[in-house]
N, C-alpha and C. Protein backbone atom coordinates (compact mmCIF):
# COMPACT_ATOMS: atom_id res chain seq x y z
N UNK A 1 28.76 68.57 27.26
CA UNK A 1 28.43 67.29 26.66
C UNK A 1 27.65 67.54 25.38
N UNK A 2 28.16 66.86 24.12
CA UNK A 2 27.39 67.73 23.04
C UNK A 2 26.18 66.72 23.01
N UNK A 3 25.86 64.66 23.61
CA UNK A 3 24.94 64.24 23.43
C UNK A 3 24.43 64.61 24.65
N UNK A 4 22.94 64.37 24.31
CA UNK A 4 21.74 64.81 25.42
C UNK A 4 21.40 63.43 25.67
N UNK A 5 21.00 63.20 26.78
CA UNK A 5 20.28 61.88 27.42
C UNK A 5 18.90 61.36 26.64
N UNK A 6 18.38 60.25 26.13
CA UNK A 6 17.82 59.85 25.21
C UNK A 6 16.26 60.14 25.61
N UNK A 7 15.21 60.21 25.04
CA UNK A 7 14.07 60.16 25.49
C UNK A 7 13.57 59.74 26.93
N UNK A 8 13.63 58.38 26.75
CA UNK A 8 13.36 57.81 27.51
C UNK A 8 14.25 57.98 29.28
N UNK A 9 14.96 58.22 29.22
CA UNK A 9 15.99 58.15 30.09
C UNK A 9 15.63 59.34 30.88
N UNK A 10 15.50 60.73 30.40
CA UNK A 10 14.89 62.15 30.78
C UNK A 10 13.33 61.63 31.04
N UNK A 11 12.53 60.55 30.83
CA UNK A 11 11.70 60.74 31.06
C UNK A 11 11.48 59.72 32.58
N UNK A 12 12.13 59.30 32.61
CA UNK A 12 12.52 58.11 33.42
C UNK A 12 13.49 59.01 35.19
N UNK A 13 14.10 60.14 34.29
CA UNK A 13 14.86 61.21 35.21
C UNK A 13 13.72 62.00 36.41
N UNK A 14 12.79 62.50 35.22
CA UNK A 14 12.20 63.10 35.79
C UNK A 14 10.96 62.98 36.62
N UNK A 15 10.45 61.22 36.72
CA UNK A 15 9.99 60.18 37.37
C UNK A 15 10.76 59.97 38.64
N UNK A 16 11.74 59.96 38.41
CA UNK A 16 12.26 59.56 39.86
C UNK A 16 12.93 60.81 40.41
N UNK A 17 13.01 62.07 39.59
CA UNK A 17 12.84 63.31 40.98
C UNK A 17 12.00 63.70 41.27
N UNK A 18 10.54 63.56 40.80
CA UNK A 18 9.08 63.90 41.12
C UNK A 18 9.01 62.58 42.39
N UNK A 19 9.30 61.75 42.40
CA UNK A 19 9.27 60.43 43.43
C UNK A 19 10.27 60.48 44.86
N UNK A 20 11.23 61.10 43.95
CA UNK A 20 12.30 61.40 45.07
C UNK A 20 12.77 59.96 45.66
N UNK A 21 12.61 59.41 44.77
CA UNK A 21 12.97 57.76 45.07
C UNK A 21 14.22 57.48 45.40
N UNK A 22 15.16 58.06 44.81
CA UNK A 22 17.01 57.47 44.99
C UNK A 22 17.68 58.60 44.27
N UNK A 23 18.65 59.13 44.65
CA UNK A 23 19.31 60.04 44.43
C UNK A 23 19.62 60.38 42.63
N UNK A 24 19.16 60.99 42.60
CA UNK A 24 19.38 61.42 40.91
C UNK A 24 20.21 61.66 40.51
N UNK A 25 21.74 61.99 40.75
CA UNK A 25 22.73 62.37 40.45
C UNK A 25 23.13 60.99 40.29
N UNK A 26 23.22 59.78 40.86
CA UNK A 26 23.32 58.20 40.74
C UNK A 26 23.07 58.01 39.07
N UNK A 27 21.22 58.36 39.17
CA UNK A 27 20.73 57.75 38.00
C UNK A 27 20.98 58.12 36.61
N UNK A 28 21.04 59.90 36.79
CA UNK A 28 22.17 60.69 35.75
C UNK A 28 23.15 59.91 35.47
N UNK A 29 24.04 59.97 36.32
CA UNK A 29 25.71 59.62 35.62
C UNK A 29 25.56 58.05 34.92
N UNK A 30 25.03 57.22 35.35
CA UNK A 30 24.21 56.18 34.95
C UNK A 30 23.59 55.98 33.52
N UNK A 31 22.80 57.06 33.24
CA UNK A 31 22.04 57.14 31.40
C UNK A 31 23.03 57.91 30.71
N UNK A 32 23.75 58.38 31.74
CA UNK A 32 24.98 58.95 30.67
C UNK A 32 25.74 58.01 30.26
N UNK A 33 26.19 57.19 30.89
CA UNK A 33 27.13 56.05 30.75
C UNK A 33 26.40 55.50 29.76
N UNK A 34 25.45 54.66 29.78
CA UNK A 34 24.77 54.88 28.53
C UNK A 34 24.10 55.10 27.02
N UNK A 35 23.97 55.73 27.51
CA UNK A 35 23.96 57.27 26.47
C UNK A 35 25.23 56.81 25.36
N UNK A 36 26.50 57.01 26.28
CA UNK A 36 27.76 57.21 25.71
C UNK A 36 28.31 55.70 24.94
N UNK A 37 27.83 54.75 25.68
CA UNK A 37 28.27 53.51 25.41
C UNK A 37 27.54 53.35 24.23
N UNK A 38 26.16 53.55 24.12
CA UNK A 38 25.11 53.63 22.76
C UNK A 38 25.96 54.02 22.13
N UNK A 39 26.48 55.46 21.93
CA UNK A 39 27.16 56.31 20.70
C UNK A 39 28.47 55.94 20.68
N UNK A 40 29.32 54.96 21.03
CA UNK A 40 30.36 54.39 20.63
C UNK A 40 30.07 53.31 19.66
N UNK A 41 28.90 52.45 20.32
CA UNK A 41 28.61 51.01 19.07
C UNK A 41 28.11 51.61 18.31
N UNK A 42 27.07 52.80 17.96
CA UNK A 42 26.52 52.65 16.78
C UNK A 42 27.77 53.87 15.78
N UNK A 43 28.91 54.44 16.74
CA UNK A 43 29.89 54.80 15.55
C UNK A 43 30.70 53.14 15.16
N UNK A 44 31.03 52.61 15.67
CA UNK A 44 31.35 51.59 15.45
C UNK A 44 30.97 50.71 14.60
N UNK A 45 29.86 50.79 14.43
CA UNK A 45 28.64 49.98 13.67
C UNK A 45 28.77 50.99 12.26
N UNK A 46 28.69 52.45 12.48
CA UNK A 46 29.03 52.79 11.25
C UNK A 46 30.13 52.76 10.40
N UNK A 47 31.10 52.57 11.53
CA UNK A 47 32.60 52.16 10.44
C UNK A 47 32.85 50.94 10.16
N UNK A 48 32.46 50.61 10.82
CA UNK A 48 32.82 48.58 9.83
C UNK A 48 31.79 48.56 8.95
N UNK A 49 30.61 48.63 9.01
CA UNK A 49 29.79 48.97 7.81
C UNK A 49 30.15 48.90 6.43
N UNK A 50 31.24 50.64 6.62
CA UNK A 50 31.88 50.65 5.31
C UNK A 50 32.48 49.47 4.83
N UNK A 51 33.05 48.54 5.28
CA UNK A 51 33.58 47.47 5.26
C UNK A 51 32.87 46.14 4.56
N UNK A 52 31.41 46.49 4.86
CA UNK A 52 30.51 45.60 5.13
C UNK A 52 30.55 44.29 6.08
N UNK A 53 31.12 44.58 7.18
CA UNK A 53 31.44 44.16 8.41
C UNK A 53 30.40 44.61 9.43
N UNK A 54 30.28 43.30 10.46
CA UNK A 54 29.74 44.20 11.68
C UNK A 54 30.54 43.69 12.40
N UNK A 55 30.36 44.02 13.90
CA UNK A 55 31.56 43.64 15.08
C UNK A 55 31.75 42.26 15.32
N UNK A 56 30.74 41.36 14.66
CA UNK A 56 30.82 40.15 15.05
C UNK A 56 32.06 39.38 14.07
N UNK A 57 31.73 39.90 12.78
CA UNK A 57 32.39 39.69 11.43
C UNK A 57 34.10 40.10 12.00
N UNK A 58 34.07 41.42 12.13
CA UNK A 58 35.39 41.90 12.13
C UNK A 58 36.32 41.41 13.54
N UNK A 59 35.53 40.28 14.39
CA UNK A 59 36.48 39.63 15.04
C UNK A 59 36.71 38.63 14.94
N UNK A 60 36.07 38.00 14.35
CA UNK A 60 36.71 36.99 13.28
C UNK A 60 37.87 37.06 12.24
N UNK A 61 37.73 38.04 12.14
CA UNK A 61 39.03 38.55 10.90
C UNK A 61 40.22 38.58 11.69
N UNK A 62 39.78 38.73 12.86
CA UNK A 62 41.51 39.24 13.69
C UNK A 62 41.59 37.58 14.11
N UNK A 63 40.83 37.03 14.38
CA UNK A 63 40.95 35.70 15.09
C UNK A 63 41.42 34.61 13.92
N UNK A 64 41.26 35.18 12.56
CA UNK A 64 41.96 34.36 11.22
C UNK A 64 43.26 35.09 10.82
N UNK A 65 43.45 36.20 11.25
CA UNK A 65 44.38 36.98 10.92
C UNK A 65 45.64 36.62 10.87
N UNK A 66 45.84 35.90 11.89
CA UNK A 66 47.44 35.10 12.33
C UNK A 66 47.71 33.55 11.99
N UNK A 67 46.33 33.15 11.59
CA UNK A 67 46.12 31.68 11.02
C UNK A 67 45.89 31.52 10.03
N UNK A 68 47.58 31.34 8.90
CA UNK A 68 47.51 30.81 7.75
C UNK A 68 46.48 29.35 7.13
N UNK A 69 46.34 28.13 8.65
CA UNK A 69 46.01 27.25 8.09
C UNK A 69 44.37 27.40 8.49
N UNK A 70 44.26 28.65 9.45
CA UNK A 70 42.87 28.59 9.43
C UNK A 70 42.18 27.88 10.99
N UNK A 71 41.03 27.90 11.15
CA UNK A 71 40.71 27.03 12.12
C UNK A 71 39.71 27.08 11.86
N UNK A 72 38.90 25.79 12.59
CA UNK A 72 37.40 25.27 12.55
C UNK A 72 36.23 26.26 13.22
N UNK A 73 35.18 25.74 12.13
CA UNK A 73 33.50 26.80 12.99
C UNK A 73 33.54 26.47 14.25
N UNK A 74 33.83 25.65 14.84
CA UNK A 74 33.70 25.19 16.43
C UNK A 74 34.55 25.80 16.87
N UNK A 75 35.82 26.09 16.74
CA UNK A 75 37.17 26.65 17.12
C UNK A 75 36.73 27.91 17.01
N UNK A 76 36.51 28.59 16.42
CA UNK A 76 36.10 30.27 16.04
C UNK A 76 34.53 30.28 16.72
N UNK A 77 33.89 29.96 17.00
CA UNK A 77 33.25 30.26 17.79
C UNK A 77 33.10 30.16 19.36
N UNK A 78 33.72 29.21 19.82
CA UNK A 78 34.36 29.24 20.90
C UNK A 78 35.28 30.53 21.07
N UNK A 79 36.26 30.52 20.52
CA UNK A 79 37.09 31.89 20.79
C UNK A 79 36.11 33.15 21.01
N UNK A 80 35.67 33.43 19.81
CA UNK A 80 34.86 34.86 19.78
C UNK A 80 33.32 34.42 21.16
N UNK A 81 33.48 33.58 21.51
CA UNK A 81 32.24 33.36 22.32
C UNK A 81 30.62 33.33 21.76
N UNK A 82 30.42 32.99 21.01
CA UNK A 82 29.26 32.65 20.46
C UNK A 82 28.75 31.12 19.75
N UNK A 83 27.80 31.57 19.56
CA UNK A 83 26.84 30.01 19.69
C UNK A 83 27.43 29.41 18.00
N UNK A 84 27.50 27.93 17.83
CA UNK A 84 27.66 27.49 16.70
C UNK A 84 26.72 27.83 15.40
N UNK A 85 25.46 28.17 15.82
CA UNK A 85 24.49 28.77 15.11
C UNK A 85 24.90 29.85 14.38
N UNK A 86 25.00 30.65 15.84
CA UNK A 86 25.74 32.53 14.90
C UNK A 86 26.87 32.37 14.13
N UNK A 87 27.92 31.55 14.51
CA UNK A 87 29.10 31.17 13.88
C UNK A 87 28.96 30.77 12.57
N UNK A 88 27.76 30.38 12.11
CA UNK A 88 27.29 30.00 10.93
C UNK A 88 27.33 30.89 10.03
N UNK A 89 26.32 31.63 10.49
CA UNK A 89 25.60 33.20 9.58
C UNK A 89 26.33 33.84 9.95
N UNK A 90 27.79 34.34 10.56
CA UNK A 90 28.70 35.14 10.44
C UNK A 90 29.68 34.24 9.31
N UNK A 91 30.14 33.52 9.29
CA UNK A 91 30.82 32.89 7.93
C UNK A 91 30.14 33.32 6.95
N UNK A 92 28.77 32.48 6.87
CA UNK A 92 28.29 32.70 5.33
C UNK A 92 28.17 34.05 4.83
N UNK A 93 28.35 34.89 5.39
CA UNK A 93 28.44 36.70 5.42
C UNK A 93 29.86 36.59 4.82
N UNK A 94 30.70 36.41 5.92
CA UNK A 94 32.12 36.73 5.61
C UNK A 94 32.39 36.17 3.97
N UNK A 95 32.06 35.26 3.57
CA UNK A 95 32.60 34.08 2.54
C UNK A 95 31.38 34.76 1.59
N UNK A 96 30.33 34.61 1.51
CA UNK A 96 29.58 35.68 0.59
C UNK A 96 30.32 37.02 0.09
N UNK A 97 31.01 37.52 0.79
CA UNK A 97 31.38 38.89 0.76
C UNK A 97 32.72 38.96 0.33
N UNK A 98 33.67 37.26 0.44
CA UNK A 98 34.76 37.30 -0.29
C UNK A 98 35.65 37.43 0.63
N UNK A 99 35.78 37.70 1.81
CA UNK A 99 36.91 37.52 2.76
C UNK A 99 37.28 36.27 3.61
N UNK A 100 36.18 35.11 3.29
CA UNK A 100 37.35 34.19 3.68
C UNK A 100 36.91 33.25 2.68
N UNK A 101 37.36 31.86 3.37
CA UNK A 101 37.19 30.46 1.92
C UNK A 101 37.27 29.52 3.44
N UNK A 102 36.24 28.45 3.24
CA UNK A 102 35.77 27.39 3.69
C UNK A 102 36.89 26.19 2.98
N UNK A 103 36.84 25.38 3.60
CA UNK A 103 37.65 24.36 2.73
C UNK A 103 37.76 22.93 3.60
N UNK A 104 37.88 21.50 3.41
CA UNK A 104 37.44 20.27 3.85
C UNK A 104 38.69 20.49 4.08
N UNK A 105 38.90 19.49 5.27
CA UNK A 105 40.50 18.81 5.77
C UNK A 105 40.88 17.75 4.38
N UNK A 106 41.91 17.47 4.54
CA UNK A 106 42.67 16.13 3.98
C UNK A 106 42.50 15.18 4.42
N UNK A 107 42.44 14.73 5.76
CA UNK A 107 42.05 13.86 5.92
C UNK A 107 40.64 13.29 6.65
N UNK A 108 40.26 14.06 6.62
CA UNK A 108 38.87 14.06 7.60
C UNK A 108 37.67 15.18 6.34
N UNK A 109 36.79 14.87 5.51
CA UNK A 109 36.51 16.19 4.67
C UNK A 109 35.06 16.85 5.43
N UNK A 110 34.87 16.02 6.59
CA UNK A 110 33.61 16.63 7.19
C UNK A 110 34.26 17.43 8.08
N UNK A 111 35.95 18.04 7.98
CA UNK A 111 36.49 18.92 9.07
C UNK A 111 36.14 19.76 8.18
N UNK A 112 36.13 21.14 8.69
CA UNK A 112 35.96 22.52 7.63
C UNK A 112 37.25 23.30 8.60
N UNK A 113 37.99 23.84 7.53
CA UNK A 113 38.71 24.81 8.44
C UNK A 113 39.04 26.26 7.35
N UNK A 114 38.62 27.19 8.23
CA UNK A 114 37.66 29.00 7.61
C UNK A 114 39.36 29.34 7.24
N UNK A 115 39.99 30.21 6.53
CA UNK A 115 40.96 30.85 6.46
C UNK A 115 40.87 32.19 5.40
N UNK A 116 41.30 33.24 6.16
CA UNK A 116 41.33 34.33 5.17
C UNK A 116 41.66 34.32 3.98
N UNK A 117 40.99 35.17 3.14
CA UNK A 117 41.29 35.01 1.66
C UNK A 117 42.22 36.53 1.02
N UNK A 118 42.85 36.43 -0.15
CA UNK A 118 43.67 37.70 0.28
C UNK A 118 42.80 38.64 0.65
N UNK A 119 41.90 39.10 0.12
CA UNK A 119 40.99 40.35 0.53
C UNK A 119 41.10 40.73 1.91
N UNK A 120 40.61 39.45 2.51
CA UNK A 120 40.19 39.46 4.25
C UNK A 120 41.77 39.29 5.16
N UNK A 121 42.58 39.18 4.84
CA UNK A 121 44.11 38.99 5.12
C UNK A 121 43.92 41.09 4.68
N UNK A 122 43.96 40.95 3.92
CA UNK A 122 44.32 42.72 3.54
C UNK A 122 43.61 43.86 4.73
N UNK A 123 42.39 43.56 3.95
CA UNK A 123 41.30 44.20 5.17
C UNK A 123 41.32 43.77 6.58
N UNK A 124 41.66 43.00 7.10
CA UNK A 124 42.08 42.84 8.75
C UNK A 124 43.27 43.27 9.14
N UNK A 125 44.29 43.28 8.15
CA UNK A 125 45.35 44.44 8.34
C UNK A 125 45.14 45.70 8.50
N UNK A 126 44.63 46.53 7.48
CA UNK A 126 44.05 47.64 7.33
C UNK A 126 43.04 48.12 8.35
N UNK A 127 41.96 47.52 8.93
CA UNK A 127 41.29 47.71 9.35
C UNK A 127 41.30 47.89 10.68
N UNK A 128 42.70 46.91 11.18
CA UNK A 128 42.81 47.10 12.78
C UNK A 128 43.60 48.44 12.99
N UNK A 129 44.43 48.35 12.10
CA UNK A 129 45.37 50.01 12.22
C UNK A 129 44.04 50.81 12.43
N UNK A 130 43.24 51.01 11.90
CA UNK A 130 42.35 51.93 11.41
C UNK A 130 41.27 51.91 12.97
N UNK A 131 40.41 51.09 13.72
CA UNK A 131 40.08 50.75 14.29
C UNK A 131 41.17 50.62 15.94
N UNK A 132 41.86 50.74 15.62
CA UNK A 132 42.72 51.00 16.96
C UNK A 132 42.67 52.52 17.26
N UNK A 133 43.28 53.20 16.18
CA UNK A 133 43.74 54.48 15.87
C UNK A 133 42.23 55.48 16.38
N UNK A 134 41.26 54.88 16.12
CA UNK A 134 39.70 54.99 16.63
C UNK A 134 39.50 55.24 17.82
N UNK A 135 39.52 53.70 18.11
CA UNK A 135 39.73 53.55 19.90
C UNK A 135 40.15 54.38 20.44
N UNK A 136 41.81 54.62 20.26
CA UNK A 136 42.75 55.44 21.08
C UNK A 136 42.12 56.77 21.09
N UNK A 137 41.64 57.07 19.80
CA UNK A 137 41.35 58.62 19.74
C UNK A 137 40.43 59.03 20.74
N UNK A 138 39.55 58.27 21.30
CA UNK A 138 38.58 58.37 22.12
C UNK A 138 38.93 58.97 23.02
N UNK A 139 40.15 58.92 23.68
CA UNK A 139 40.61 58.78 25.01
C UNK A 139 42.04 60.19 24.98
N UNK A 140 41.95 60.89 23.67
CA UNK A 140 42.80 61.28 23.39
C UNK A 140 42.73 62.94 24.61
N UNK A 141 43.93 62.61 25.09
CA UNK A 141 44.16 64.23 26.40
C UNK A 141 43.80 63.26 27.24
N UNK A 142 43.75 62.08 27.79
CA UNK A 142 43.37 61.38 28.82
C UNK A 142 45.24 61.22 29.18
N UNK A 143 45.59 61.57 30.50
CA UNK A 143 46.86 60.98 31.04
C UNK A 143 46.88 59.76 31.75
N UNK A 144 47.96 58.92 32.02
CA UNK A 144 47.95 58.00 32.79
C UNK A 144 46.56 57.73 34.43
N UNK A 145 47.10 58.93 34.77
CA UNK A 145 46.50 59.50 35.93
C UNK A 145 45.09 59.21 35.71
N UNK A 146 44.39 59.81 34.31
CA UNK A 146 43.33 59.60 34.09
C UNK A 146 42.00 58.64 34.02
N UNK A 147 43.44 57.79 33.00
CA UNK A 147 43.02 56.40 33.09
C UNK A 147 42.73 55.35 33.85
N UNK A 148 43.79 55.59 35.05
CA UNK A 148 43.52 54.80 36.38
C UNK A 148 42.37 55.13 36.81
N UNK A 149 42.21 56.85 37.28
CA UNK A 149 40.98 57.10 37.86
C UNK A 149 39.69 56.33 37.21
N UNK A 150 39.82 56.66 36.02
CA UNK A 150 38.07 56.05 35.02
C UNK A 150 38.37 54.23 35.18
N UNK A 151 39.29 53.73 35.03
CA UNK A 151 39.53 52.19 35.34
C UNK A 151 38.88 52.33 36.40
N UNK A 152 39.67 52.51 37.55
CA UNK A 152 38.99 52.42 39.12
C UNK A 152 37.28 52.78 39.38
N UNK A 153 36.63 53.76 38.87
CA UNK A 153 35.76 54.33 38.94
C UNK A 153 34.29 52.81 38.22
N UNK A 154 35.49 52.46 36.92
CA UNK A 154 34.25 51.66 36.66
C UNK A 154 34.39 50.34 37.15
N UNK A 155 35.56 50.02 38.12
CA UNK A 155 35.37 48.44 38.63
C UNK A 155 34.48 48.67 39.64
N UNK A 156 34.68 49.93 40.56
CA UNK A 156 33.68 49.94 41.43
C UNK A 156 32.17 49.70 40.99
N UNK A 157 31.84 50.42 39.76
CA UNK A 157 30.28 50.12 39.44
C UNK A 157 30.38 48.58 38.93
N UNK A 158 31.13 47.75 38.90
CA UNK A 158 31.03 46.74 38.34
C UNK A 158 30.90 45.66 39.65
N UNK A 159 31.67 46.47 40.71
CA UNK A 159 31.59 45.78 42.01
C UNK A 159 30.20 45.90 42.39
N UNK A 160 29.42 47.23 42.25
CA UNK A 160 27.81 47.66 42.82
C UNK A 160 27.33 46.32 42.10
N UNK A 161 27.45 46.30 40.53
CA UNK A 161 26.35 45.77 39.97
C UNK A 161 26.38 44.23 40.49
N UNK A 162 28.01 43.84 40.96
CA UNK A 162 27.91 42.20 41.14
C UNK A 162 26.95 42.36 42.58
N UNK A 163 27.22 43.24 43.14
CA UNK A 163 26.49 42.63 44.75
C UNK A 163 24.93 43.14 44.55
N UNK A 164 24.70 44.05 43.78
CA UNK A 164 22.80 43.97 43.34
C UNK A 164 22.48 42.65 42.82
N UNK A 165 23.38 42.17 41.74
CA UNK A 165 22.69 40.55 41.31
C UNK A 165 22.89 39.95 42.53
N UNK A 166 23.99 39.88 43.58
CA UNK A 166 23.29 38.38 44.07
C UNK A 166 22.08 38.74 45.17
N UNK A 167 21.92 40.20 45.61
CA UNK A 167 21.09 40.94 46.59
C UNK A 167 19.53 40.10 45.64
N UNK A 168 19.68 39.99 44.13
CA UNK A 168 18.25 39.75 43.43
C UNK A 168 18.07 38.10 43.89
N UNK A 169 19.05 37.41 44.31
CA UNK A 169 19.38 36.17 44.20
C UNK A 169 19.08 35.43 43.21
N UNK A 170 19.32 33.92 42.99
CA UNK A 170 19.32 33.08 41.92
C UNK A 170 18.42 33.14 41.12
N UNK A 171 18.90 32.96 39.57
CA UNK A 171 17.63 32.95 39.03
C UNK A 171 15.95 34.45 38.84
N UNK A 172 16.85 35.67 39.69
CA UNK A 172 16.13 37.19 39.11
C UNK A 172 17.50 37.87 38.63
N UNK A 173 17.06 38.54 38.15
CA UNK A 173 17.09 39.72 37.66
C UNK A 173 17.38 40.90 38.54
N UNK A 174 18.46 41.56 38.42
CA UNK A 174 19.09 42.78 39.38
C UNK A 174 17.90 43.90 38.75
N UNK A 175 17.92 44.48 39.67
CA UNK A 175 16.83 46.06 39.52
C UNK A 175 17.29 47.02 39.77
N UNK A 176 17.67 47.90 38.39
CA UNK A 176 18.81 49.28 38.73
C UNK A 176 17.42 50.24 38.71
């Protein structure tokens, strides 16, 4: 593994084998996961960057990508799942920066509907090739076989984590 487990995490390791609290090999594979998930967003974060994109920006681009006429701040934020607020200050980014254009309905001019501008039509082309090609590489020497196994492997932790939340019941907070 060429990353090492973060400060905190080794320090947190070696707390709970001095305690002998819960099996450490658990809590390992755990800050690794981690660990790893950290160093995917912040490469991620460094390549849209170049772009002057962040992840919030650049799914918006795919979500205008196929819509010549565009769709509404309410509509695009709903999709991408975020609050009408953020939906805000991710436009005025995007449209500052020249990849899309705001524009009133015809018949309604308090409708706004966002649509790529050529730039942002170009660069969401470009960028998903580029950003896929990323992704995939991640996984690259992984076989079918593989994939199932790591699929399977992480619904199960996804199964642990649903039955720790409701073990916290309503309204807490699960405790890994």
């Amino acid at each position: 593994m060429t990353k090492m487990l973060e400060q905190k995490h080794l320090a947190l390791l070696e707390e709970a084998e001095r305690r002998a609290v819960a099996p450490t090999d658990n809590i390992r594979a755990c800050f690794e996961l981690l660990a790893l998930t950290g160093a995917i967003d912040r490469d991620c974060a460094v390549r849209l960057a170049r772009h002057r994109l962040s992840e919030g920006k650049f799914v918006l681009l795919f979500l205008l990508h196929d819509k010549p006429d565009g769709l509404s701040p309410h509509e695009l934020a709903e999709r991408a799942g975020v609050t009408r607020a953020t939906i805000t200050g991710l436009l005025d980014g995007l449209e500052r920066d020249g990849f899309i254009a705001r524009r009133s309905g015809l018949d309604d001019r308090r409708k706004i509907s966002v649509s790529l501008t050529q730039i942002g039509r170009e660069t969401a082309r470009d960028l998903f090739t580029e950003h896929a090609d990323w992704v995939a590489s991640l996984f690259h020497g992984f076989t079918d076989d593989d994939r199932k196994v790591l699929n399977a492997l992480l619904q199960r932790i996804w199964r642990n984590l649903e039955a720790n939340a409701c073990k916290a019941g309503p309204g807490k907070e699960a405790r890994t």
